[in-house]
PDB file of N, CA and C in Angstrom:
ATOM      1  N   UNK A   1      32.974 -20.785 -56.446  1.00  0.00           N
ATOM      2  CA  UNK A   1      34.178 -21.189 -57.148  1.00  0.00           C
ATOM      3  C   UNK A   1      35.372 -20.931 -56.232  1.00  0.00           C
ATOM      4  N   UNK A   2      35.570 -22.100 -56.072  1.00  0.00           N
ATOM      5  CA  UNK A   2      37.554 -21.786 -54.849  1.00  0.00           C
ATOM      6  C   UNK A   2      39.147 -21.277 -56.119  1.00  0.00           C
ATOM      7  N   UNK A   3      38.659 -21.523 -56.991  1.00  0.00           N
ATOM      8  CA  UNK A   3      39.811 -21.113 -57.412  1.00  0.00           C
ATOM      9  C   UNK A   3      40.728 -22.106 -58.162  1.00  0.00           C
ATOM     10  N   UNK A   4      40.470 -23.696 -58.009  1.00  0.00           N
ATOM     11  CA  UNK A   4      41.479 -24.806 -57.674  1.00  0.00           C
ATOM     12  C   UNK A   4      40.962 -25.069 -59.178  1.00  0.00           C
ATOM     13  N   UNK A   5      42.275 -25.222 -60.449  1.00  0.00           N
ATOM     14  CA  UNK A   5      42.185 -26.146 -61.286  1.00  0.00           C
ATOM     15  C   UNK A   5      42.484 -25.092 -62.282  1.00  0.00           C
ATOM     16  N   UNK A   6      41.666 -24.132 -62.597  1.00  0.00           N
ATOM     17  CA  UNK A   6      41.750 -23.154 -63.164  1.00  0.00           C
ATOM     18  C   UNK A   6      43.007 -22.672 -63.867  1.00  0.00           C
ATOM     19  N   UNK A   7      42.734 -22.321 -64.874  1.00  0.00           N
ATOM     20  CA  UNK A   7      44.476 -21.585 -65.841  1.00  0.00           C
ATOM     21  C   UNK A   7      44.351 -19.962 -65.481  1.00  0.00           C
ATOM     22  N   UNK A   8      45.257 -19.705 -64.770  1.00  0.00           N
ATOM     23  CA  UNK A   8      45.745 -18.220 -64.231  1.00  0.00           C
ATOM     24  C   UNK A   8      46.290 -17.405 -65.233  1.00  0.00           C
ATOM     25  N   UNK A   9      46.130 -16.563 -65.562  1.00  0.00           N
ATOM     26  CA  UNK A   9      46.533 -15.131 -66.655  1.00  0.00           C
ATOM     27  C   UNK A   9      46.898 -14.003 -66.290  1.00  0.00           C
ATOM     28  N   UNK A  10      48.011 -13.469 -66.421  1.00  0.00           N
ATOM     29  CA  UNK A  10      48.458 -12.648 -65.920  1.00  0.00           C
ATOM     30  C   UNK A  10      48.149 -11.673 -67.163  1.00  0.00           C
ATOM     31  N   UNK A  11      47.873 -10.636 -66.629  1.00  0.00           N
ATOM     32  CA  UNK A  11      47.206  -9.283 -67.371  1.00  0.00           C
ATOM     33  C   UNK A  11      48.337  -8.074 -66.827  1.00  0.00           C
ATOM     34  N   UNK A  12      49.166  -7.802 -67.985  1.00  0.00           N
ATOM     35  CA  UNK A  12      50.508  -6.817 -68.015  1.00  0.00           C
ATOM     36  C   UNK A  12      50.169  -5.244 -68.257  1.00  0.00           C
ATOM     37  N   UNK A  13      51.077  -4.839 -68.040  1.00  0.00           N
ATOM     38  CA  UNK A  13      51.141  -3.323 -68.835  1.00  0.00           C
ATOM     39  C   UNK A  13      51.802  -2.836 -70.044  1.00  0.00           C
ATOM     40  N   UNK A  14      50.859  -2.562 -71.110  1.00  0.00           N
ATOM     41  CA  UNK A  14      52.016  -2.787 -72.230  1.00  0.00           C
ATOM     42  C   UNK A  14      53.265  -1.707 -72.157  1.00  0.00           C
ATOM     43  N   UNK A  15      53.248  -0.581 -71.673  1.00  0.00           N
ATOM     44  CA  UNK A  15      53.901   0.229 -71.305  1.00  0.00           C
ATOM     45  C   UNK A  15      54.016   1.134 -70.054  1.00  0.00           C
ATOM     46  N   UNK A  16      55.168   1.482 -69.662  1.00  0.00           N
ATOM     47  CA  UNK A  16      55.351   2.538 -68.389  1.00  0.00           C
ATOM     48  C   UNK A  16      53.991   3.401 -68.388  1.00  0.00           C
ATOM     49  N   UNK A  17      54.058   3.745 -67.270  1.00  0.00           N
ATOM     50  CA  UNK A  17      52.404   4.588 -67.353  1.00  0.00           C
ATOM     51  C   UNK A  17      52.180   4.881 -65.561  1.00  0.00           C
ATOM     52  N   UNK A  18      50.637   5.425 -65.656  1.00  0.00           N
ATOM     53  CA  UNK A  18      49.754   5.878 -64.711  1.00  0.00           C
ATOM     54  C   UNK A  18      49.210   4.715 -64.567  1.00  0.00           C
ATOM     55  N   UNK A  19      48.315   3.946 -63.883  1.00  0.00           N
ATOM     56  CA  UNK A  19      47.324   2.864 -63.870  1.00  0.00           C
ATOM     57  C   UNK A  19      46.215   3.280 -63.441  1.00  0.00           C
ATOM     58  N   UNK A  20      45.204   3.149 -63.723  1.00  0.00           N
ATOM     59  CA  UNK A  20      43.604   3.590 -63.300  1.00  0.00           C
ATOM     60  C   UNK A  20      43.139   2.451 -62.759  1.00  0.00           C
ATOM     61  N   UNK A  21      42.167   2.233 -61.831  1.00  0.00           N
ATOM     62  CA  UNK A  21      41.488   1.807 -61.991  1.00  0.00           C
ATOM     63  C   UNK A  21      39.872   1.583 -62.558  1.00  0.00           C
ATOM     64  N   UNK A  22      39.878   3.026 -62.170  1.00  0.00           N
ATOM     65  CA  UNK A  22      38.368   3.571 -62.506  1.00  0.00           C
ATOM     66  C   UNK A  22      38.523   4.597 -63.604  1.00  0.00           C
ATOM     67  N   UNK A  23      37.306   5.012 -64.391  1.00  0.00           N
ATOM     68  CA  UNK A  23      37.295   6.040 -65.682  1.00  0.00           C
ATOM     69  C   UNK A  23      37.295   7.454 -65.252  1.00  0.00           C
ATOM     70  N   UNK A  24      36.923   7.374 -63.855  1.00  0.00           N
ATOM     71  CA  UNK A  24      36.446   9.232 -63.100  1.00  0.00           C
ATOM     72  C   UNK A  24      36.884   8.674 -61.672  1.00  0.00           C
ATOM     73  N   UNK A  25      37.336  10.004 -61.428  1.00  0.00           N
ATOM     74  CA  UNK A  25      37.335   9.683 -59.326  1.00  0.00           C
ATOM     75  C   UNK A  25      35.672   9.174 -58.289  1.00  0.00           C
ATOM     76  N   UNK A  26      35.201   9.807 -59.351  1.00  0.00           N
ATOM     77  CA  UNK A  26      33.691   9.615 -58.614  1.00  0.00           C
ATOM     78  C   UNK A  26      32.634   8.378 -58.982  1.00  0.00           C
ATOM     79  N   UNK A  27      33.925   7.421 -59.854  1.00  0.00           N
ATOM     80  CA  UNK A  27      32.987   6.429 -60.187  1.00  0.00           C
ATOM     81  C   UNK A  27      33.565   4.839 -59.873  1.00  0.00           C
ATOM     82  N   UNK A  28      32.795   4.306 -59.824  1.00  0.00           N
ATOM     83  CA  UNK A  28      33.338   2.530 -59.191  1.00  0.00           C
ATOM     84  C   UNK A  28      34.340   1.856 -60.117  1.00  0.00           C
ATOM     85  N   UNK A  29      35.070   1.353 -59.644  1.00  0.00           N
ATOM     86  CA  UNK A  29      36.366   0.513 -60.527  1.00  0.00           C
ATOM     87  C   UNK A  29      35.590  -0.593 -61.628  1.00  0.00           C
ATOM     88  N   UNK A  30      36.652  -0.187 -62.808  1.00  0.00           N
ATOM     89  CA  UNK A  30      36.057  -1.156 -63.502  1.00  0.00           C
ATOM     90  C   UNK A  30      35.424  -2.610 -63.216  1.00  0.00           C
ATOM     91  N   UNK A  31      36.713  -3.382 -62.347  1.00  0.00           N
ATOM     92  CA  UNK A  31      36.686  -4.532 -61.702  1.00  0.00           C
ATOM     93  C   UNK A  31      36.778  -4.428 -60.582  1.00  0.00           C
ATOM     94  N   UNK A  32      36.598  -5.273 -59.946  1.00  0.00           N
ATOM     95  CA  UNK A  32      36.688  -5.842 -58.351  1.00  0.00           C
ATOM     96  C   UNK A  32      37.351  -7.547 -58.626  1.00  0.00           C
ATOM     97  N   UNK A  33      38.005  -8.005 -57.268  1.00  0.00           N
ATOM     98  CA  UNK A  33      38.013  -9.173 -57.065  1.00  0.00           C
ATOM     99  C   UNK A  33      37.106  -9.948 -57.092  1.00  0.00           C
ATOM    100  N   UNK A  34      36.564 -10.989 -58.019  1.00  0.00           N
ATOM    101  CA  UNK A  34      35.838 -11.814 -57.805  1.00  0.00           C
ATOM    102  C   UNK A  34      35.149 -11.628 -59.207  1.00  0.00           C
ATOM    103  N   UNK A  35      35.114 -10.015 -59.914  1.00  0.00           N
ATOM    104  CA  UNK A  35      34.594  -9.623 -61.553  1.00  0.00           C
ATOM    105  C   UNK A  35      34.561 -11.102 -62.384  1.00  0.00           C
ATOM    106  N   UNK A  36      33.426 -11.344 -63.083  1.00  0.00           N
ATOM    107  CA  UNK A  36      33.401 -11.909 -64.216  1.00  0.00           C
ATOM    108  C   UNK A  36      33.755 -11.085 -65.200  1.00  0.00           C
ATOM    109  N   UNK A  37      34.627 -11.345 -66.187  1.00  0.00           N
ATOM    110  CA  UNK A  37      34.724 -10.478 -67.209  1.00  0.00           C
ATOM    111  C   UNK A  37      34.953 -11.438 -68.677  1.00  0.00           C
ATOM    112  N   UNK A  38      34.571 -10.779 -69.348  1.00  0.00           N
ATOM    113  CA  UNK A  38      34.212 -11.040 -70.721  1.00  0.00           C
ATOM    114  C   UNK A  38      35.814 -10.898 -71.226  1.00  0.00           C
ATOM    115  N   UNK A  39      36.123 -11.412 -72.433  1.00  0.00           N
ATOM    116  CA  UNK A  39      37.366 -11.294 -73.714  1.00  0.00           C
ATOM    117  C   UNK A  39      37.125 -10.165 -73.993  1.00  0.00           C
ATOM    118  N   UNK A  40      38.130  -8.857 -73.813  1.00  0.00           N
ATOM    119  CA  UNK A  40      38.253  -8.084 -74.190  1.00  0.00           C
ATOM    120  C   UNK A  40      37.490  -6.917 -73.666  1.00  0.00           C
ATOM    121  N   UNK A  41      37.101  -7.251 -72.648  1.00  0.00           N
ATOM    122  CA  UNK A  41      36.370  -6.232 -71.119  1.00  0.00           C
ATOM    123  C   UNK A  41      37.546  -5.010 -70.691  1.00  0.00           C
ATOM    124  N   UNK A  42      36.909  -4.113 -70.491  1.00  0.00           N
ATOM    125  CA  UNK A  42      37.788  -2.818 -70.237  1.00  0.00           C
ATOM    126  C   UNK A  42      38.226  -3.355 -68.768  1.00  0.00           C
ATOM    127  N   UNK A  43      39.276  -3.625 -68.197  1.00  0.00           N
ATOM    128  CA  UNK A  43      39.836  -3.436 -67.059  1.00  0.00           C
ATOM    129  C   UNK A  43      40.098  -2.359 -65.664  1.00  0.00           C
ATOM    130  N   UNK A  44      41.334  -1.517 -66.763  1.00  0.00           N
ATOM    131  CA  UNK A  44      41.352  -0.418 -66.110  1.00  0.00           C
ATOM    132  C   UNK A  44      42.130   0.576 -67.814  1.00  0.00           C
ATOM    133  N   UNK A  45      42.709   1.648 -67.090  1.00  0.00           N
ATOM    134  CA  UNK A  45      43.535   2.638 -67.704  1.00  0.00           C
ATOM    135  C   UNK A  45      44.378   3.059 -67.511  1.00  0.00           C
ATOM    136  N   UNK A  46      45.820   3.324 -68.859  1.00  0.00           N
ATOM    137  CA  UNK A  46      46.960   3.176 -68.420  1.00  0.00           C
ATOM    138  C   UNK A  46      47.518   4.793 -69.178  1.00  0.00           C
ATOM    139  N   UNK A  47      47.550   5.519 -68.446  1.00  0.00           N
ATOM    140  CA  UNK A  47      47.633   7.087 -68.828  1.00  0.00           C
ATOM    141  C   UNK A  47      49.542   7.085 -68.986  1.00  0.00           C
ATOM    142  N   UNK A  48      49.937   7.580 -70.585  1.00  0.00           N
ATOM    143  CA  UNK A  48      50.928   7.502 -71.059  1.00  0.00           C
ATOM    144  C   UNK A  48      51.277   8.967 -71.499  1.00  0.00           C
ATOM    145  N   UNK A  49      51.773  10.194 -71.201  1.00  0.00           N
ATOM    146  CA  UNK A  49      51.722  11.186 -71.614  1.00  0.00           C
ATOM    147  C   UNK A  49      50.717  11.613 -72.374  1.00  0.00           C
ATOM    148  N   UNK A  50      50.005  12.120 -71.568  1.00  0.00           N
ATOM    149  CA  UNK A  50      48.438  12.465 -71.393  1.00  0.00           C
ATOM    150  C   UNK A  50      47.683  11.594 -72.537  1.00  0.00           C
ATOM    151  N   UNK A  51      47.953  10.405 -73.066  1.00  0.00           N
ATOM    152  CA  UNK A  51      47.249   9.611 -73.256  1.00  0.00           C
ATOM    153  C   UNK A  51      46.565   8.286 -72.647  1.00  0.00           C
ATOM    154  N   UNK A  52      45.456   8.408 -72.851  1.00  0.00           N
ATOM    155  CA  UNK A  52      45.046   7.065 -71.588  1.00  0.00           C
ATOM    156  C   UNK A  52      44.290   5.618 -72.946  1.00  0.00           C
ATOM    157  N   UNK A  53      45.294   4.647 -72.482  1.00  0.00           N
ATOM    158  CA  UNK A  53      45.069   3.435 -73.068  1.00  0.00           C
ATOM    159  C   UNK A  53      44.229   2.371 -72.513  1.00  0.00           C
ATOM    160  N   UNK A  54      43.252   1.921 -72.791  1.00  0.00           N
ATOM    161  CA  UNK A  54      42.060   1.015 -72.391  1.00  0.00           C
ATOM    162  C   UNK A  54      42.850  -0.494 -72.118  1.00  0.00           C
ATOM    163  N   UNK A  55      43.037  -0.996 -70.767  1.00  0.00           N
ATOM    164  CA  UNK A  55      43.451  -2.322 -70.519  1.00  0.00           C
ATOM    165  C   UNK A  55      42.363  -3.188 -70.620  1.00  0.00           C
ATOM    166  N   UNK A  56      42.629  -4.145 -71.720  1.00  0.00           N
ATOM    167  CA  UNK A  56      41.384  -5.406 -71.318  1.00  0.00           C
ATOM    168  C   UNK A  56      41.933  -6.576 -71.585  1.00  0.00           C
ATOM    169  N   UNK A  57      41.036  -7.186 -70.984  1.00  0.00           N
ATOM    170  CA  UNK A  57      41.196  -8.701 -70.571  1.00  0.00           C
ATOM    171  C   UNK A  57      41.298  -9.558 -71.411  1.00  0.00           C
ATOM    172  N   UNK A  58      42.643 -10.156 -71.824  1.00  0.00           N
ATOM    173  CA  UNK A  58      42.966 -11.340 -73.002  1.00  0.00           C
ATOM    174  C   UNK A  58      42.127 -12.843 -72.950  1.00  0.00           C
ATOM    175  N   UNK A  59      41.227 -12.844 -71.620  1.00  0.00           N
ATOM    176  CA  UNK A  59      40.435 -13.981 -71.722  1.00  0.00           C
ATOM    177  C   UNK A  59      39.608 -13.768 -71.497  1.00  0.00           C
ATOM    178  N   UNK A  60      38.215 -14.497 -70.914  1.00  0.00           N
ATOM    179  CA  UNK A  60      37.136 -14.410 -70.376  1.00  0.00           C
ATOM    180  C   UNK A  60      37.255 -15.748 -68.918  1.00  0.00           C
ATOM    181  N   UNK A  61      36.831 -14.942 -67.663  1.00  0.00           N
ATOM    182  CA  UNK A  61      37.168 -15.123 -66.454  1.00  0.00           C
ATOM    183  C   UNK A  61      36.654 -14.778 -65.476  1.00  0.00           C
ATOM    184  N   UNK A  62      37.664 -15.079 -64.449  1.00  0.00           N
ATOM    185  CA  UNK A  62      37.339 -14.091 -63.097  1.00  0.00           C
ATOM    186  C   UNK A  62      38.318 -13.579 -62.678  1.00  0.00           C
ATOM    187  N   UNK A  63      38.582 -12.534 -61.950  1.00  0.00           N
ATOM    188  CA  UNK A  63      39.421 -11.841 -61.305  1.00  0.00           C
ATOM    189  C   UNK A  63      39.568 -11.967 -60.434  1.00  0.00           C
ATOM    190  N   UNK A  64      41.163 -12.399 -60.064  1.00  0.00           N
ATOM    191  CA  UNK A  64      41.567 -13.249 -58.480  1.00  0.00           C
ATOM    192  C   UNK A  64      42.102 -12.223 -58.033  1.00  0.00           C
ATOM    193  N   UNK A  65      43.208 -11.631 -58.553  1.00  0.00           N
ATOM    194  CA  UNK A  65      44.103 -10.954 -57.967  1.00  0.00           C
ATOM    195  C   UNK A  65      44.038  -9.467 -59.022  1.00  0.00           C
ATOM    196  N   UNK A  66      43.946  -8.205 -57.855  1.00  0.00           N
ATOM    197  CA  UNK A  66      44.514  -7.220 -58.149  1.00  0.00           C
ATOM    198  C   UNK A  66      45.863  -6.439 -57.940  1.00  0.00           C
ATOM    199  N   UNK A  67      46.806  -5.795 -58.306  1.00  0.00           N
ATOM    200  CA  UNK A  67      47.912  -6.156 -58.377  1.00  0.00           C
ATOM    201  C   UNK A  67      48.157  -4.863 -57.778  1.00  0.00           C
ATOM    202  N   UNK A  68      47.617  -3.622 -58.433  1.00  0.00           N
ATOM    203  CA  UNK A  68      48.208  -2.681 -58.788  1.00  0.00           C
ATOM    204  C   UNK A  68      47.268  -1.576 -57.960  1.00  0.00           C
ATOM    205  N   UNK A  69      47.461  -0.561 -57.493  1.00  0.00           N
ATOM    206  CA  UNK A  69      46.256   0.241 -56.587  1.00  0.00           C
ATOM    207  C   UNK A  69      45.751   1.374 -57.498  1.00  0.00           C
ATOM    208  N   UNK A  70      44.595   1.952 -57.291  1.00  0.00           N
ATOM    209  CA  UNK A  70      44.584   3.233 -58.456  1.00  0.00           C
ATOM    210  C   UNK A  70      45.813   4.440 -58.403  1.00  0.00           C
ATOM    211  N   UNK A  71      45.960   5.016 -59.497  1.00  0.00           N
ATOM    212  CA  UNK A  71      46.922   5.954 -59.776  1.00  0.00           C
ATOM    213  C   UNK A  71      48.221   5.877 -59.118  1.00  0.00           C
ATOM    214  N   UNK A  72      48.431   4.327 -59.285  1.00  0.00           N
ATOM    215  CA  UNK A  72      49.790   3.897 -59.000  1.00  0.00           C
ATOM    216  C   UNK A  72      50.649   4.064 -60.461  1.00  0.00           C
ATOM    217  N   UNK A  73      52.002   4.538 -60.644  1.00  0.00           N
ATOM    218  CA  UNK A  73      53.233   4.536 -61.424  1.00  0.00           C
ATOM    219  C   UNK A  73      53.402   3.327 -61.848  1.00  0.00           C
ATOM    220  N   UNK A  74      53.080   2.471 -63.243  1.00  0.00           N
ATOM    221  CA  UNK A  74      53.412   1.318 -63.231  1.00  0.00           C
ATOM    222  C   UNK A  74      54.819   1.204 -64.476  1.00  0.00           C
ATOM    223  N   UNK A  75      55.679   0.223 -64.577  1.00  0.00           N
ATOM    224  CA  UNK A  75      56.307  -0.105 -65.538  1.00  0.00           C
ATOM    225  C   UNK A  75      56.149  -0.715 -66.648  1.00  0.00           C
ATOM    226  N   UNK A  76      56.425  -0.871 -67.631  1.00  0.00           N
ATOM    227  CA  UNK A  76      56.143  -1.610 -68.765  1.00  0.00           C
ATOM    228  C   UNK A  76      56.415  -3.061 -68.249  1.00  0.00           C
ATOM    229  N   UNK A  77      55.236  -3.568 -68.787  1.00  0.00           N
ATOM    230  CA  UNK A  77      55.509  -5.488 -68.565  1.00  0.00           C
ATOM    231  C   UNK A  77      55.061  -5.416 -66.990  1.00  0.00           C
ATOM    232  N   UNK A  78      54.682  -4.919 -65.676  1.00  0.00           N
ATOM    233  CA  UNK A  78      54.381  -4.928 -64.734  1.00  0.00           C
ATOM    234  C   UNK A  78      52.865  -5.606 -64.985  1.00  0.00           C
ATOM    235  N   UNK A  79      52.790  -6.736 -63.848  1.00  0.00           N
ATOM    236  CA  UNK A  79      51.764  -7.164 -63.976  1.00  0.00           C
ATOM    237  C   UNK A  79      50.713  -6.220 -62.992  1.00  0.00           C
ATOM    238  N   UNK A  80      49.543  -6.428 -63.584  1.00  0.00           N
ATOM    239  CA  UNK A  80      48.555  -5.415 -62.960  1.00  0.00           C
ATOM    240  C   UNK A  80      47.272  -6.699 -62.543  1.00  0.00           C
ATOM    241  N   UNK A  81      46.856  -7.315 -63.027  1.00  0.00           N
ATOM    242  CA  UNK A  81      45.534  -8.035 -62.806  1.00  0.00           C
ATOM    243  C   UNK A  81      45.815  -9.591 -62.692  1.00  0.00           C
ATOM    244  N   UNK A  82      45.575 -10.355 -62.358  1.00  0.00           N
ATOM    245  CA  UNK A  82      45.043 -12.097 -62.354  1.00  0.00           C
ATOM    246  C   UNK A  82      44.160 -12.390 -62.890  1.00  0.00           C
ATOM    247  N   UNK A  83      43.788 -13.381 -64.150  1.00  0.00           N
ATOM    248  CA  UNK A  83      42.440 -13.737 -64.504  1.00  0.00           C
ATOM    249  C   UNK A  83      42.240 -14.963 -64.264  1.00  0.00           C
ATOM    250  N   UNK A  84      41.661 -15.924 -63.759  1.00  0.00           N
ATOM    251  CA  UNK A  84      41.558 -17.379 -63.690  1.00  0.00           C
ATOM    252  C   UNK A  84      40.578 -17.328 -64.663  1.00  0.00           C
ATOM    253  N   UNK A  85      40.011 -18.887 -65.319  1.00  0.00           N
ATOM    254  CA  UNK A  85      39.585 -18.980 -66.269  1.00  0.00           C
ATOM    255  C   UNK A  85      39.445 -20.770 -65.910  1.00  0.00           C
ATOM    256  N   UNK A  86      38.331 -21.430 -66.443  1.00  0.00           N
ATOM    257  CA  UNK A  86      38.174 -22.894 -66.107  1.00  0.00           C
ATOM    258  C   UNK A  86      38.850 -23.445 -67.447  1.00  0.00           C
TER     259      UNK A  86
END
């Protein structure tokens, strides 16, 4: 799949936060570039005064673009992920 035609989705932060990518330091990121993911697939995690909120995916797709690096400072409304979708 090249990418070409596809409806692009931008996947936000609903609020200021921490960004995860992964659930533990010692374990593989939810996604990678290239992830198929399902409607409503855990993404990553968005740690809000010591609460951590489950990001998932408003479509079912692939993952073009990652935005955001692990335990990066993100803002509210900051986009974090790309989903293409046919």
């Amino acid at each position: 799949m090249t990418g070409s035609g596809g409806k692009r989705v931008e996947v936000k932060a609903p609020m200021s936060g921490v960004f995860y990518r992964r659930p533990a330091p010692e374990v593989a990121p939810y996604v990678e570039i290239g992830t198929e993911v399902k409607k409503k697939q855990v993404l990553g995690l968005l740690e809000t005064m010591k609460v951590f909120q489950k990001i998932k995916s408003k479509i079912s797709g692939r993952v073009v673009e990652i935005i955001v690096e692990n335990e990066t400072p993100v803002k509210d409304d900051e986009v974090l992920f790309v989903i293409e979708t046919d």
